[in-house]
PDB file of N, CA and C in Angstrom:
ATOM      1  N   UNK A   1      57.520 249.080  24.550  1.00  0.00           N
ATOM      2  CA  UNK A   1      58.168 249.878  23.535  1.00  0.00           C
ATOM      3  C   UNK A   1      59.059 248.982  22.673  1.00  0.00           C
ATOM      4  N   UNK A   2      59.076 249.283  21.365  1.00  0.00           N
ATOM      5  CA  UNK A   2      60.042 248.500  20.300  1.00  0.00           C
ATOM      6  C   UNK A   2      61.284 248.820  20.528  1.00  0.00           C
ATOM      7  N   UNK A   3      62.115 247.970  20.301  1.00  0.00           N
ATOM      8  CA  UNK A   3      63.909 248.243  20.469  1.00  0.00           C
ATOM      9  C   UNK A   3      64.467 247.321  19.413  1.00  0.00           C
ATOM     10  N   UNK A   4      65.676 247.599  19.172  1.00  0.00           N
ATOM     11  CA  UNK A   4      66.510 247.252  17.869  1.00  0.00           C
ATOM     12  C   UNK A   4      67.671 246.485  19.112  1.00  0.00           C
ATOM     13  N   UNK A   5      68.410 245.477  18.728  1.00  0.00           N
ATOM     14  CA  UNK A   5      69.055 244.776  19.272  1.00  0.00           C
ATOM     15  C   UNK A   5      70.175 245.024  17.701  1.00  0.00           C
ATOM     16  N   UNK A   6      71.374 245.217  18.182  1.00  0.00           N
ATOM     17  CA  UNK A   6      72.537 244.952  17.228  1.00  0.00           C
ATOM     18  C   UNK A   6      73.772 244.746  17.813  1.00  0.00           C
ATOM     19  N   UNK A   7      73.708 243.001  17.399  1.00  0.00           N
ATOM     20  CA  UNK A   7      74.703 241.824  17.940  1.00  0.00           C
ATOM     21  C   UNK A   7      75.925 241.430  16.861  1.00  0.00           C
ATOM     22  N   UNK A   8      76.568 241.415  17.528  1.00  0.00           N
ATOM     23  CA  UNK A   8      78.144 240.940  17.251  1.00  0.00           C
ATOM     24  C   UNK A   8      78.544 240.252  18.099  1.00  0.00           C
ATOM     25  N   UNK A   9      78.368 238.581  17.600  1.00  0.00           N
ATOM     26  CA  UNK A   9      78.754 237.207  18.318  1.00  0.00           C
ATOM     27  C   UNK A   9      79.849 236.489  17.818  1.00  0.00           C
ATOM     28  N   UNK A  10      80.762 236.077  18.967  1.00  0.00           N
ATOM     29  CA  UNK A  10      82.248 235.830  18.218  1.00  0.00           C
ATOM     30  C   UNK A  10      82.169 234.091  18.952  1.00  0.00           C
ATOM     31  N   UNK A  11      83.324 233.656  18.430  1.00  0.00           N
ATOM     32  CA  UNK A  11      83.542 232.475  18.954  1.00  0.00           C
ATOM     33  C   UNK A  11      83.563 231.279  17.797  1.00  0.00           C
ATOM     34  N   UNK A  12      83.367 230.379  18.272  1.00  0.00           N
ATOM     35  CA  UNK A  12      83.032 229.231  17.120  1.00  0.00           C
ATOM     36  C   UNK A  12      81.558 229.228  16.633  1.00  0.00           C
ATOM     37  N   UNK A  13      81.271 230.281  15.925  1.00  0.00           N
ATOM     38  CA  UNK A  13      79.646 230.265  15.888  1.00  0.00           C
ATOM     39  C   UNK A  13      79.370 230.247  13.992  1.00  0.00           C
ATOM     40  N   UNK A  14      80.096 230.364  13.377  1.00  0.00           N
ATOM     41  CA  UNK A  14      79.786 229.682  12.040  1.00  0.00           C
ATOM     42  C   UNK A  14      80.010 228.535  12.030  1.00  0.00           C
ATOM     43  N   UNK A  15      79.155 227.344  10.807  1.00  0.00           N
ATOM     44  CA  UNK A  15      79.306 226.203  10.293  1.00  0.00           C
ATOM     45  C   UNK A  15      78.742 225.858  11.791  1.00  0.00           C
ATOM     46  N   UNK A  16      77.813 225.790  12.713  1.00  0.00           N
ATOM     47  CA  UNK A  16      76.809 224.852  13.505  1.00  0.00           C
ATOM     48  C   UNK A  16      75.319 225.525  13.688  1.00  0.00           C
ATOM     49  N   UNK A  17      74.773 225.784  11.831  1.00  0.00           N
ATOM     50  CA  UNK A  17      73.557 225.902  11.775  1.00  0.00           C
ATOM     51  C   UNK A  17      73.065 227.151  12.326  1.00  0.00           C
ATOM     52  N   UNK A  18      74.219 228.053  13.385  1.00  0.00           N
ATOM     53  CA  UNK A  18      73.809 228.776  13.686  1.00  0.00           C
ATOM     54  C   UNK A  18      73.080 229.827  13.422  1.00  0.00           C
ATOM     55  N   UNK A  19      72.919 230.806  11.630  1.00  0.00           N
ATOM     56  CA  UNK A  19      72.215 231.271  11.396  1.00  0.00           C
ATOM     57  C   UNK A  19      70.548 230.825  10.890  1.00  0.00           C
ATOM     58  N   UNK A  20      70.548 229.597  10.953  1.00  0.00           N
ATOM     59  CA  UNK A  20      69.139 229.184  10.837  1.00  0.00           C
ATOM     60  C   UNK A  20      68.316 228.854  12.369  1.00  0.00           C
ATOM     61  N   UNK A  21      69.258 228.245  12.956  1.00  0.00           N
ATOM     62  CA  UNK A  21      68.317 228.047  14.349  1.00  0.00           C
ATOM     63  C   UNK A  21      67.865 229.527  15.175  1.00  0.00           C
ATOM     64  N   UNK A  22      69.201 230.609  14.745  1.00  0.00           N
ATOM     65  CA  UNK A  22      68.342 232.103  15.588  1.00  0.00           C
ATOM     66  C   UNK A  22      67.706 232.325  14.201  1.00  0.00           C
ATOM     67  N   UNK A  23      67.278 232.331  12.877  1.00  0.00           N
ATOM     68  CA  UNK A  23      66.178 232.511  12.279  1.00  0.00           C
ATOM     69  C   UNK A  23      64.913 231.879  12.895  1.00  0.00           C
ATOM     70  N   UNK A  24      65.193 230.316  13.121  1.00  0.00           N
ATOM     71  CA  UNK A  24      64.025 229.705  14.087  1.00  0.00           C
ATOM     72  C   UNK A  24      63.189 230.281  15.026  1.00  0.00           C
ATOM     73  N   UNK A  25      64.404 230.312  15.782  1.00  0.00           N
ATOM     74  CA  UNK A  25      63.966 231.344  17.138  1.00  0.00           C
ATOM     75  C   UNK A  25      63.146 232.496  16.978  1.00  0.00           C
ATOM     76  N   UNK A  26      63.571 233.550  16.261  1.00  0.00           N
ATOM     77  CA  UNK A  26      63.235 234.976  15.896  1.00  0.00           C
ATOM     78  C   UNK A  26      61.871 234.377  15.377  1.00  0.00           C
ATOM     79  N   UNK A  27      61.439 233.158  14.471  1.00  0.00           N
ATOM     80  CA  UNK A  27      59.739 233.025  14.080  1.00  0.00           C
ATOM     81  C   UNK A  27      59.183 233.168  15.012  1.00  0.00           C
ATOM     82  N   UNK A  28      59.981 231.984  15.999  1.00  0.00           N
ATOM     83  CA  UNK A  28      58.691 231.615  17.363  1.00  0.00           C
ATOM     84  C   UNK A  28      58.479 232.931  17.978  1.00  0.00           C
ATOM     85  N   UNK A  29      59.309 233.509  17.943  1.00  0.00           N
ATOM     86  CA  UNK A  29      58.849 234.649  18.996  1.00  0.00           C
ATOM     87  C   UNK A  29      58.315 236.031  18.354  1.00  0.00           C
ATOM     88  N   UNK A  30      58.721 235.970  17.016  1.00  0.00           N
ATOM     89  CA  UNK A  30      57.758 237.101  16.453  1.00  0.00           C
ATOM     90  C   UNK A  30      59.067 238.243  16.125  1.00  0.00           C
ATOM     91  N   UNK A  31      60.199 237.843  16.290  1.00  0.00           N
ATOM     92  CA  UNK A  31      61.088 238.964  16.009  1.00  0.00           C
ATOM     93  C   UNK A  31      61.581 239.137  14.583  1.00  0.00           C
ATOM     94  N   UNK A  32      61.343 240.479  14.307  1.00  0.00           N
ATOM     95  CA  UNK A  32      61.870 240.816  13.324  1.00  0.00           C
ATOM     96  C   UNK A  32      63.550 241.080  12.888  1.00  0.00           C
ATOM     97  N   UNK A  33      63.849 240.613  11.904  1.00  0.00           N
ATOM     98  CA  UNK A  33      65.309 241.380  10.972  1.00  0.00           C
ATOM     99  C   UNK A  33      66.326 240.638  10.290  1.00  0.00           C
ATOM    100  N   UNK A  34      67.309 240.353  10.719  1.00  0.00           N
ATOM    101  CA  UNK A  34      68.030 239.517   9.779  1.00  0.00           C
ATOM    102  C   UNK A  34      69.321 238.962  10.551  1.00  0.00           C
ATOM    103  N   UNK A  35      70.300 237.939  10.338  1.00  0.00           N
ATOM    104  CA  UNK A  35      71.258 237.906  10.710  1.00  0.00           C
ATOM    105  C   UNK A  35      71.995 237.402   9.273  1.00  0.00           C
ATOM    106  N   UNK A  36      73.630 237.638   9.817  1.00  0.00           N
ATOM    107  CA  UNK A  36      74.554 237.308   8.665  1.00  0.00           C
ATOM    108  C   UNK A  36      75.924 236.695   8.889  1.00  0.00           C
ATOM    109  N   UNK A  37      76.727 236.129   8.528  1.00  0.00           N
ATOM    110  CA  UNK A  37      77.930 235.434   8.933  1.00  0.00           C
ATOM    111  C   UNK A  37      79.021 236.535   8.389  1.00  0.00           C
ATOM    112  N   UNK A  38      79.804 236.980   9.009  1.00  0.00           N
ATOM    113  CA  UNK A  38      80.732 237.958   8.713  1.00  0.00           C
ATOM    114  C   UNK A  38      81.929 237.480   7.771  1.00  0.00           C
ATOM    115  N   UNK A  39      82.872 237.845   7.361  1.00  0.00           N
ATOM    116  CA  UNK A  39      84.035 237.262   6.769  1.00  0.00           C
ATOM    117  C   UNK A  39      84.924 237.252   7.838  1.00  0.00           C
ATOM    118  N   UNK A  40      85.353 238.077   9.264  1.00  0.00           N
ATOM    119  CA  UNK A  40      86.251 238.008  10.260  1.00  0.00           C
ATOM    120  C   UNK A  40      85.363 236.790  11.323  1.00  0.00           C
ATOM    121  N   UNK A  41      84.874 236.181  10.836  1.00  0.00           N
ATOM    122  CA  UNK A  41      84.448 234.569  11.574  1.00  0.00           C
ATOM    123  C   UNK A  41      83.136 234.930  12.206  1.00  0.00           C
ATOM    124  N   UNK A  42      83.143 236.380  12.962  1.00  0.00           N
ATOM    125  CA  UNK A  42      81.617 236.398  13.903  1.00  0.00           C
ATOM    126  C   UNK A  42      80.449 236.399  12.957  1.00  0.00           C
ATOM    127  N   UNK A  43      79.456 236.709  13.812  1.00  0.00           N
ATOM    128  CA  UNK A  43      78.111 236.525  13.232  1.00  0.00           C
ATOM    129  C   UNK A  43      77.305 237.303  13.538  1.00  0.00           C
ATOM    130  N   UNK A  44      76.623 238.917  12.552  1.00  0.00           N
ATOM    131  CA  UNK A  44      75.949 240.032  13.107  1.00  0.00           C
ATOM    132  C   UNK A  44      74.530 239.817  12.973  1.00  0.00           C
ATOM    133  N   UNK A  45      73.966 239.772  14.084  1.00  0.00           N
ATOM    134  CA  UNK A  45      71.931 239.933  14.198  1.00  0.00           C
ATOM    135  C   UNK A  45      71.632 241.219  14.469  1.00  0.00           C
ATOM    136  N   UNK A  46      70.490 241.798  13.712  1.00  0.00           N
ATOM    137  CA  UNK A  46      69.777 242.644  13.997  1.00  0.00           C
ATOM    138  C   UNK A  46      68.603 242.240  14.097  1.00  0.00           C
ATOM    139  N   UNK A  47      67.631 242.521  15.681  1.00  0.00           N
ATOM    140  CA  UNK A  47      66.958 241.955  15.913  1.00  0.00           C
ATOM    141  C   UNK A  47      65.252 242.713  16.584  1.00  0.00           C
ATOM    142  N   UNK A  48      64.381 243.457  15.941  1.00  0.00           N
ATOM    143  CA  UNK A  48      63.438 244.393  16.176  1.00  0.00           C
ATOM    144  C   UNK A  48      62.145 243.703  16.658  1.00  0.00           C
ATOM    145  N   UNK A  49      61.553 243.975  17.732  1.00  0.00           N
ATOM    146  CA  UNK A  49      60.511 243.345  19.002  1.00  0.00           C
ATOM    147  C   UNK A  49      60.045 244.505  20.165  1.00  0.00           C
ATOM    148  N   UNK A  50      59.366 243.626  20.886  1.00  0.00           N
ATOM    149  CA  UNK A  50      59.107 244.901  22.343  1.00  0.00           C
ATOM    150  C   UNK A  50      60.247 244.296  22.754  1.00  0.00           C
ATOM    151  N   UNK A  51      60.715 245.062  23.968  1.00  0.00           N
ATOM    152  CA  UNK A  51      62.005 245.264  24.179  1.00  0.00           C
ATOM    153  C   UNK A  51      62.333 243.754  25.045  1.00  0.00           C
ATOM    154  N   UNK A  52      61.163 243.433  25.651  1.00  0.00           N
ATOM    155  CA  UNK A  52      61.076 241.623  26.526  1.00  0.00           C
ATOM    156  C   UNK A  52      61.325 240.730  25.301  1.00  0.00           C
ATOM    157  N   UNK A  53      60.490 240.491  24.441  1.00  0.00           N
ATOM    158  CA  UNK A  53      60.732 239.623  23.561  1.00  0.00           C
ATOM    159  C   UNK A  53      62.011 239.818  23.379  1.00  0.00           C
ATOM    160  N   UNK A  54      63.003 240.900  22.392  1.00  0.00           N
ATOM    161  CA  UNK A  54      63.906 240.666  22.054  1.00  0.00           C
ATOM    162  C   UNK A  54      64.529 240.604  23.089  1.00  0.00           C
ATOM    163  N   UNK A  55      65.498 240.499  24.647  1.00  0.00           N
ATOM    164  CA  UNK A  55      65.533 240.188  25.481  1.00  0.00           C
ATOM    165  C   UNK A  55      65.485 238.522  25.568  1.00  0.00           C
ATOM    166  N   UNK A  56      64.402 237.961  25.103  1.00  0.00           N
ATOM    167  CA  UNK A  56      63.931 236.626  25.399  1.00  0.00           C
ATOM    168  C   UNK A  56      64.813 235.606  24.365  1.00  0.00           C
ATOM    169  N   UNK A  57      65.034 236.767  23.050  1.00  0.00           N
ATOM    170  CA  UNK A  57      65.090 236.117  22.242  1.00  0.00           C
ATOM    171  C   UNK A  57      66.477 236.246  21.996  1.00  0.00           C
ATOM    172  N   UNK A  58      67.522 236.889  23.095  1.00  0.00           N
ATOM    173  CA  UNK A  58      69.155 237.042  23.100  1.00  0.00           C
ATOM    174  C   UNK A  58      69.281 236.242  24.153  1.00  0.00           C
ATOM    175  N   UNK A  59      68.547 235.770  25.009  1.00  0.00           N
ATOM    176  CA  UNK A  59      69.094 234.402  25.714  1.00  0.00           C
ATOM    177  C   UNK A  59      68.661 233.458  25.067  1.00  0.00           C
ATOM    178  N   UNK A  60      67.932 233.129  24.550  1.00  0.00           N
ATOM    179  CA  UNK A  60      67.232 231.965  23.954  1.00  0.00           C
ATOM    180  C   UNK A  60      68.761 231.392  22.933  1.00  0.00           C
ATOM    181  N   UNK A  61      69.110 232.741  22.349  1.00  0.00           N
ATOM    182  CA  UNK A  61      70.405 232.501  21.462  1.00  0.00           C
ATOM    183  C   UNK A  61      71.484 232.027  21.982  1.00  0.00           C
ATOM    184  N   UNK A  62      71.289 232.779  23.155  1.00  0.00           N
ATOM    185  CA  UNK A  62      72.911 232.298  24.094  1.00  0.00           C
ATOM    186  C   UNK A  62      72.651 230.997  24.669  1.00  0.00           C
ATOM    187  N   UNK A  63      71.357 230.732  25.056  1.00  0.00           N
ATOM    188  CA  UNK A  63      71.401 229.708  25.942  1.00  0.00           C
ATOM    189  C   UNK A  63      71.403 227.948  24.800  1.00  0.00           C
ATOM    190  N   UNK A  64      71.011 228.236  23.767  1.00  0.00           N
ATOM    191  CA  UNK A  64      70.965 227.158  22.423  1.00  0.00           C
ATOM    192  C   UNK A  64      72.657 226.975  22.373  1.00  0.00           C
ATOM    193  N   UNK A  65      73.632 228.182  22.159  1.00  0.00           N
ATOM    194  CA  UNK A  65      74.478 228.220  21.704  1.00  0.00           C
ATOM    195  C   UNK A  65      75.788 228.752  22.333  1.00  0.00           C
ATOM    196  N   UNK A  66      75.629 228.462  23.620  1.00  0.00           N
ATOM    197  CA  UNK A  66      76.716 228.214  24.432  1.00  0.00           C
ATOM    198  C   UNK A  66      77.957 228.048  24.467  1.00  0.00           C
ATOM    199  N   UNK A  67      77.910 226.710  24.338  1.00  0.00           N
ATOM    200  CA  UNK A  67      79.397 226.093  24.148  1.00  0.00           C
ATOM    201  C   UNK A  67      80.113 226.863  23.029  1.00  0.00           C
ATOM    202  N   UNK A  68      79.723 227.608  21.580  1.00  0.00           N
ATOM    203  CA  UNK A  68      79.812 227.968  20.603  1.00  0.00           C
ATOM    204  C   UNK A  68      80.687 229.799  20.680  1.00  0.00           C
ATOM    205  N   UNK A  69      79.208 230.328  21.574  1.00  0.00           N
ATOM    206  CA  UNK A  69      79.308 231.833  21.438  1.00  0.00           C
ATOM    207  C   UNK A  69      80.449 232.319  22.719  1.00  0.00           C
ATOM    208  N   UNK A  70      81.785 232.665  22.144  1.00  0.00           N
ATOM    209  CA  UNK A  70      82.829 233.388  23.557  1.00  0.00           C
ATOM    210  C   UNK A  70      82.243 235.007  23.814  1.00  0.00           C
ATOM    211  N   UNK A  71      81.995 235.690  23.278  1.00  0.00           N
ATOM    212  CA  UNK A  71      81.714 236.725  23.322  1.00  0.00           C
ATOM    213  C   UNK A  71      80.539 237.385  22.520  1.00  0.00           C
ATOM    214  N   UNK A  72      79.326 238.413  22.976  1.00  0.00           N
ATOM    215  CA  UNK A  72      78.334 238.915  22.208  1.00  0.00           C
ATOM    216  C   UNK A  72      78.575 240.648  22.738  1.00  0.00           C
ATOM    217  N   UNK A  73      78.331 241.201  21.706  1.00  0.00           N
ATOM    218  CA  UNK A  73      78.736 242.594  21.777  1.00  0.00           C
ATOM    219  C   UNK A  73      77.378 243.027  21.322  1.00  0.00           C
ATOM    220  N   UNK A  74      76.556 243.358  22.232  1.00  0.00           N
ATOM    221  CA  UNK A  74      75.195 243.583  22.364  1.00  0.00           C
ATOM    222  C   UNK A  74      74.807 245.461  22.118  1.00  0.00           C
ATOM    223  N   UNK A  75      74.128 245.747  21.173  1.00  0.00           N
ATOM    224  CA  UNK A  75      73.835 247.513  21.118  1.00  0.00           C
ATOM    225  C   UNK A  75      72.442 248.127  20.847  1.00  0.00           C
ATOM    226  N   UNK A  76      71.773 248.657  21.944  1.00  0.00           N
ATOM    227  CA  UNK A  76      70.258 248.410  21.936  1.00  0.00           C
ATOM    228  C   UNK A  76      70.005 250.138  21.496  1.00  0.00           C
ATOM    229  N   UNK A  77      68.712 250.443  21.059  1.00  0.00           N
ATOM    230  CA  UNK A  77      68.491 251.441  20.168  1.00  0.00           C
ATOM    231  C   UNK A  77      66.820 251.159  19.774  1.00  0.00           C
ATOM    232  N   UNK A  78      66.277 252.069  19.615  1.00  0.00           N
ATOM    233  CA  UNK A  78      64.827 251.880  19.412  1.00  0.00           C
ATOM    234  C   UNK A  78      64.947 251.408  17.658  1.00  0.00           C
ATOM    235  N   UNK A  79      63.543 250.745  17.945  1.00  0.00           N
ATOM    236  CA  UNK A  79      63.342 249.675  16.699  1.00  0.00           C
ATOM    237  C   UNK A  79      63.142 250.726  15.262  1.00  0.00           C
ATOM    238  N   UNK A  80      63.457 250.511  14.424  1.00  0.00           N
ATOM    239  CA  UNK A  80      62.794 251.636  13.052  1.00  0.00           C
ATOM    240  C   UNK A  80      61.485 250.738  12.079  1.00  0.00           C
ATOM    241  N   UNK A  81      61.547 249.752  12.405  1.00  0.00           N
ATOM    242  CA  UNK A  81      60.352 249.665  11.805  1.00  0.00           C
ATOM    243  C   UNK A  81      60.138 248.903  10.611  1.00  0.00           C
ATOM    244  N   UNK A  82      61.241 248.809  10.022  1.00  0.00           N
ATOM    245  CA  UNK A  82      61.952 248.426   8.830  1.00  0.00           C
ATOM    246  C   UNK A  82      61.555 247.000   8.099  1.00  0.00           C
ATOM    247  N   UNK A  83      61.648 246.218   9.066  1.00  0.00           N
ATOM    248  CA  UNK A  83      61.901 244.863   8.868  1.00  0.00           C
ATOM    249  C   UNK A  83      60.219 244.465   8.721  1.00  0.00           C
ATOM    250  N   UNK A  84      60.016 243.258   7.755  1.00  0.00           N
ATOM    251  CA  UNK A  84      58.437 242.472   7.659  1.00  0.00           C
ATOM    252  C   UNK A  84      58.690 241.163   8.641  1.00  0.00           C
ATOM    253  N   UNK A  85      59.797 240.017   8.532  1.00  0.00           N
ATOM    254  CA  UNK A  85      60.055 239.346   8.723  1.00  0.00           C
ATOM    255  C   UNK A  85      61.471 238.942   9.301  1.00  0.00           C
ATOM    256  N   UNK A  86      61.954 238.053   9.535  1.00  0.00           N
ATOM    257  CA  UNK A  86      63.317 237.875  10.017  1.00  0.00           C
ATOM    258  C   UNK A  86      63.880 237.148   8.899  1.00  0.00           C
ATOM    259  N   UNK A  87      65.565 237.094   8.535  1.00  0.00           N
ATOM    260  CA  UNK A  87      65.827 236.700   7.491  1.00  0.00           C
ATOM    261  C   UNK A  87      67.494 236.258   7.403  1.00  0.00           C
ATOM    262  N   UNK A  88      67.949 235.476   6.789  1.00  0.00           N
ATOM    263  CA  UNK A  88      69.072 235.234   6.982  1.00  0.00           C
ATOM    264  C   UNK A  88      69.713 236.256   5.290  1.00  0.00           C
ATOM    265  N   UNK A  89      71.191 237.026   5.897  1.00  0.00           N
ATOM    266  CA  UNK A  89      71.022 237.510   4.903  1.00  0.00           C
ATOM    267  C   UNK A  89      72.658 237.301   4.297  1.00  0.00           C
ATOM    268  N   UNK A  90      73.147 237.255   3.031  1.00  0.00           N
ATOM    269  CA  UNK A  90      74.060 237.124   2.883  1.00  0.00           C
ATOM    270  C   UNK A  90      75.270 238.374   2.154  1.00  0.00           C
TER     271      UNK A  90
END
């Protein structure tokens, strides 16, 4: 089944590439949607897949970006469908 992932990642996670490498990620694995750099420092992904992939593809994030991410405020919800591609958005 499809699921919607909607992340709110805090920490030192702007200015280390971070919205292009989870764009990376999200190709390899086929996930759809977008992420964006907030003005209060975090960084929001919305992220639409079967529910493993995206799963695969929120450790894949955490595990790249570790040292970086203190906190992810994770909110799961079935997918809408919306998205063609993944995208960095501003």
């Amino acid at each position: 089944m499809k699921q919607r992932a909607h992340v709110y990642y805090s920490g030192s996670v702007q200015g280390v590439g971070f919205r292009f490498t989870v764009r990376e990620i999200a190709e390899e694995l086929g996930v759809v949607g977008w992420v964006k750099n907030l003005r209060d420092t975090r960084v929001e992904v919305v992220a639409e897949s079967e529910e493993d992939t995206v799963k695969k593809f929120l450790e894949s994030v955490v595990a790249h970006f570790s040292k970086y991410i203190q906190d992810a405020d994770v909110q799961w919800c079935p997918a809408t469908g919306e998205f063609k591609e993944f995208t960095i958005a501003f």
